[in-house]
C-alpha atoms as a PDB file:
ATOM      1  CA  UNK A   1      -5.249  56.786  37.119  1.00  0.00           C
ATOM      2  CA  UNK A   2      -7.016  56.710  40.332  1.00  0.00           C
ATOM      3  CA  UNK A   3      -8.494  53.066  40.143  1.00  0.00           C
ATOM      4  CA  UNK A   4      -5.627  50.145  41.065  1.00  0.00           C
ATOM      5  CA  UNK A   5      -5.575  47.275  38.761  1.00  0.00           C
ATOM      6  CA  UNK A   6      -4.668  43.823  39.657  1.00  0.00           C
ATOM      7  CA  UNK A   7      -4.194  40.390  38.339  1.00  0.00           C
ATOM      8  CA  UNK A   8      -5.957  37.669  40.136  1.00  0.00           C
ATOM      9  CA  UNK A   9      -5.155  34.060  39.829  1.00  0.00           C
ATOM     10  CA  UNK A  10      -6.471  30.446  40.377  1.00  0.00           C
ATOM     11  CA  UNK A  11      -6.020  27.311  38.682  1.00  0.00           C
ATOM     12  CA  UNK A  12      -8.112  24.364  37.708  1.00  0.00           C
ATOM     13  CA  UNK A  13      -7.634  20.482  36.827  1.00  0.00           C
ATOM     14  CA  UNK A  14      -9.784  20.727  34.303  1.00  0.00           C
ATOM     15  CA  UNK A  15      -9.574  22.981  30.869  1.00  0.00           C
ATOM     16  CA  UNK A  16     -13.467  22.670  30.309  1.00  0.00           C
ATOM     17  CA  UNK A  17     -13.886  24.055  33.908  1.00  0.00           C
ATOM     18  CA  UNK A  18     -10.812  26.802  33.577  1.00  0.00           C
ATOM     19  CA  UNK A  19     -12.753  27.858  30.133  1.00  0.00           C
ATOM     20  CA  UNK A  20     -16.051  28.791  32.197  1.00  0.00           C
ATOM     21  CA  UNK A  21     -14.559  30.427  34.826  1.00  0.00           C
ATOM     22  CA  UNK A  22     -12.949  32.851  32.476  1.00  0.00           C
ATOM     23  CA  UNK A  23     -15.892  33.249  30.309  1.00  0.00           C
ATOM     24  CA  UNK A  24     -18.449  33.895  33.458  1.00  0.00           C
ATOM     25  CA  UNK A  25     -16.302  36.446  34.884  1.00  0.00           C
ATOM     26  CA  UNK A  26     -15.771  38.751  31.844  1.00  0.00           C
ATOM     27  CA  UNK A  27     -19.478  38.134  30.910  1.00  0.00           C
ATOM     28  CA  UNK A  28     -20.656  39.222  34.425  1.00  0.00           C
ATOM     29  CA  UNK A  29     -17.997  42.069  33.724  1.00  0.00           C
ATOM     30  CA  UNK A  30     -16.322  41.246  37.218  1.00  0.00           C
ATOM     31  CA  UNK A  31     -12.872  40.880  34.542  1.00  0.00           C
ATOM     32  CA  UNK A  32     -11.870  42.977  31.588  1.00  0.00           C
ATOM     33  CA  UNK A  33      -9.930  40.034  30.194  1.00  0.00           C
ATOM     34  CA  UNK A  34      -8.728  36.271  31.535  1.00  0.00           C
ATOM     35  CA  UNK A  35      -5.490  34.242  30.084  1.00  0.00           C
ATOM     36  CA  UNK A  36      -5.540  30.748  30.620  1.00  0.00           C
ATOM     37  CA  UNK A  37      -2.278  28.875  30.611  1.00  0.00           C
ATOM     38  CA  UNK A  38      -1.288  26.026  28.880  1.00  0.00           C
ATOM     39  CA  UNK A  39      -1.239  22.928  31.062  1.00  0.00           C
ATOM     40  CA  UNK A  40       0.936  22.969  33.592  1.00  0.00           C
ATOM     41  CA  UNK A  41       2.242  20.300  36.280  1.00  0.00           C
ATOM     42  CA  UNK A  42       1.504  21.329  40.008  1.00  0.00           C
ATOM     43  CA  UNK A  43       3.442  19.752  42.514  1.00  0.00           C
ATOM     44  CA  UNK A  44       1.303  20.342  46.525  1.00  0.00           C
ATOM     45  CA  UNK A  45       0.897  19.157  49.788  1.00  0.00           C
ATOM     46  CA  UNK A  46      -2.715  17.904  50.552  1.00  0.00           C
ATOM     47  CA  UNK A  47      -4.075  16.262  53.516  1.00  0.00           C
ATOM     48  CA  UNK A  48      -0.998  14.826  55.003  1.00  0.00           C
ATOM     49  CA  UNK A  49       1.273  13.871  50.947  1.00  0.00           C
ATOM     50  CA  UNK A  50       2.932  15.168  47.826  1.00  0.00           C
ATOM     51  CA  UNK A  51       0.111  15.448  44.880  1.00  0.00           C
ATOM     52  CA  UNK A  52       0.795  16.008  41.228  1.00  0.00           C
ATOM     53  CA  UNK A  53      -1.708  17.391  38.924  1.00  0.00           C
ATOM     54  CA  UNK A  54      -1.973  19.143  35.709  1.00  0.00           C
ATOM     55  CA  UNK A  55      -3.592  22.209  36.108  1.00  0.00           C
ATOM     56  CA  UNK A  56      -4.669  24.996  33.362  1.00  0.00           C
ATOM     57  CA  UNK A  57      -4.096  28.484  35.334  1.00  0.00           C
ATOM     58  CA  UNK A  58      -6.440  31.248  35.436  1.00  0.00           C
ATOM     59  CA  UNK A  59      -5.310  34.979  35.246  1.00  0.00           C
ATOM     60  CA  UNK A  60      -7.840  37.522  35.759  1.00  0.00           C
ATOM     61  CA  UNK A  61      -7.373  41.392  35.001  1.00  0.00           C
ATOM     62  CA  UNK A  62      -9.663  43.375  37.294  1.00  0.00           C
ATOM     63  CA  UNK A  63      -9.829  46.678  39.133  1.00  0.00           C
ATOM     64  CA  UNK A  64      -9.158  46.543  42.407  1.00  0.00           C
ATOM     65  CA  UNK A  65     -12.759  47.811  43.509  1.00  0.00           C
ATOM     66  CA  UNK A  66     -14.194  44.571  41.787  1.00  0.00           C
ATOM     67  CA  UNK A  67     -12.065  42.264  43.481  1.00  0.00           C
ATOM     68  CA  UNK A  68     -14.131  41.226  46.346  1.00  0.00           C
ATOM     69  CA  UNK A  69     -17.351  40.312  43.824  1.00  0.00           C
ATOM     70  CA  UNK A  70     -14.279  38.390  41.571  1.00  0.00           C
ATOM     71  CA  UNK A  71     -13.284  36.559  44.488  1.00  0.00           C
ATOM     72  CA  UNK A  72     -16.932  35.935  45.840  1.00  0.00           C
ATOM     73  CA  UNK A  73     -18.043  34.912  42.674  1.00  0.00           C
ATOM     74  CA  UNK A  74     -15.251  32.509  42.262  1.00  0.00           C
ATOM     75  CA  UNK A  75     -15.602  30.295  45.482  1.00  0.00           C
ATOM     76  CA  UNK A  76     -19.197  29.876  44.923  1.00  0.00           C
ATOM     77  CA  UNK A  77     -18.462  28.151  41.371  1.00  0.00           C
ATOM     78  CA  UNK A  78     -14.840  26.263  41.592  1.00  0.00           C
ATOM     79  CA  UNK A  79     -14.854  23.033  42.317  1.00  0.00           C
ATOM     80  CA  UNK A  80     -11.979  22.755  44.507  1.00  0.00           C
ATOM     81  CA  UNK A  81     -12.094  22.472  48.606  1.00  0.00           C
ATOM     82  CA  UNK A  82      -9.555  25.068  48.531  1.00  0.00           C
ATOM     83  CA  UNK A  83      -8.967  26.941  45.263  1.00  0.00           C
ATOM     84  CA  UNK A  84      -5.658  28.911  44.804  1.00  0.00           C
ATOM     85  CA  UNK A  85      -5.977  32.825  45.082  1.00  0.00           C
ATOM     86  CA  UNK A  86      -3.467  34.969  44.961  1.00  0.00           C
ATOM     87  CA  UNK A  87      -3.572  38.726  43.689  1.00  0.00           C
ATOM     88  CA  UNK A  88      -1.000  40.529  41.995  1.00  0.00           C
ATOM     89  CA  UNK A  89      -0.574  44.371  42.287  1.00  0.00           C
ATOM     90  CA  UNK A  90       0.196  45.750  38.814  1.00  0.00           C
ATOM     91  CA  UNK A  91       2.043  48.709  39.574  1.00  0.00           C
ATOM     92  CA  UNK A  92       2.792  49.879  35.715  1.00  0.00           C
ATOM     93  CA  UNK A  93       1.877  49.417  32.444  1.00  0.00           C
ATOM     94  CA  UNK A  94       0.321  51.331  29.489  1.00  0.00           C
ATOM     95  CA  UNK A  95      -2.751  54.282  30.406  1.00  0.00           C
ATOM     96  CA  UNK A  96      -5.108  52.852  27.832  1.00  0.00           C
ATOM     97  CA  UNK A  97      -5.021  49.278  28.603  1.00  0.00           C
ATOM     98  CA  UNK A  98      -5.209  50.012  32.359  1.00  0.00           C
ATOM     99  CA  UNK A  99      -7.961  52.191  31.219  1.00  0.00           C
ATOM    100  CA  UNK A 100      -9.525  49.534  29.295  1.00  0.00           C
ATOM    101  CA  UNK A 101      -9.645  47.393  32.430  1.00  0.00           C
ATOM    102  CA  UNK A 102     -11.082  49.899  34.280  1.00  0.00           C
ATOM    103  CA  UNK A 103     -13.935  51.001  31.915  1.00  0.00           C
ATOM    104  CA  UNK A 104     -14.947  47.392  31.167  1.00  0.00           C
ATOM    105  CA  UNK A 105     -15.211  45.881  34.886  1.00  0.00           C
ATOM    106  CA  UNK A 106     -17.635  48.706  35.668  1.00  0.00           C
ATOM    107  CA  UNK A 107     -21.092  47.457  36.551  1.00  0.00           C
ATOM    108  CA  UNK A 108     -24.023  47.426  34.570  1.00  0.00           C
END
């Protein structure tokens, strides 16, 4: 396969919220496909003490060439001053759903 395929994450303190940033992105095909997690508890440091939040987090299967729009088109709609984003290199898994990922995160 000559396209790399990653899993980009973020979370969000609201399910509502983590719900429309995984619908937007595979509707503006920037994301073949987007798990959301169950809630879980985040522990962080933020501006000077310990917070606790629940958080719903956001996985988003991409290509690697769409990454940049993903990420773009993230900032510019989550509500947070500083929104987790990490990327994950997926470095095996099955030809036909890498394919999948591939063929459905081209753009229109």
């Amino acid at each position: 396969m000559d396209h790399e395929i990653v899993i980009a994450q973020t979370t969000s303190d609201d399910e509502e919220q983590a719900k429309s940033l995984a619908r937007g992105a595979v509707e503006s095909k920037l994301a073949a496909g987007v798990h959301i997690d169950a809630p879980i508890t985040a522990f962080y440091w933020w501006q000077g003490k310990v917070e606790a939040a629940q958080e719903w987090r956001i996985s988003y299967m991409t290509s690697s060439d769409r990454l940049p729009a993903l990420e773009a088109w993230l900032h510019e709609r989550h509500p947070y001053d500083v929104p987790q984003w990490v990327t994950l290199p997926v470095t095996g898994g099955s030809e036909a759903y890498l394919s999948w990922v591939v063929d459905e995160t081209r753009p229109q």
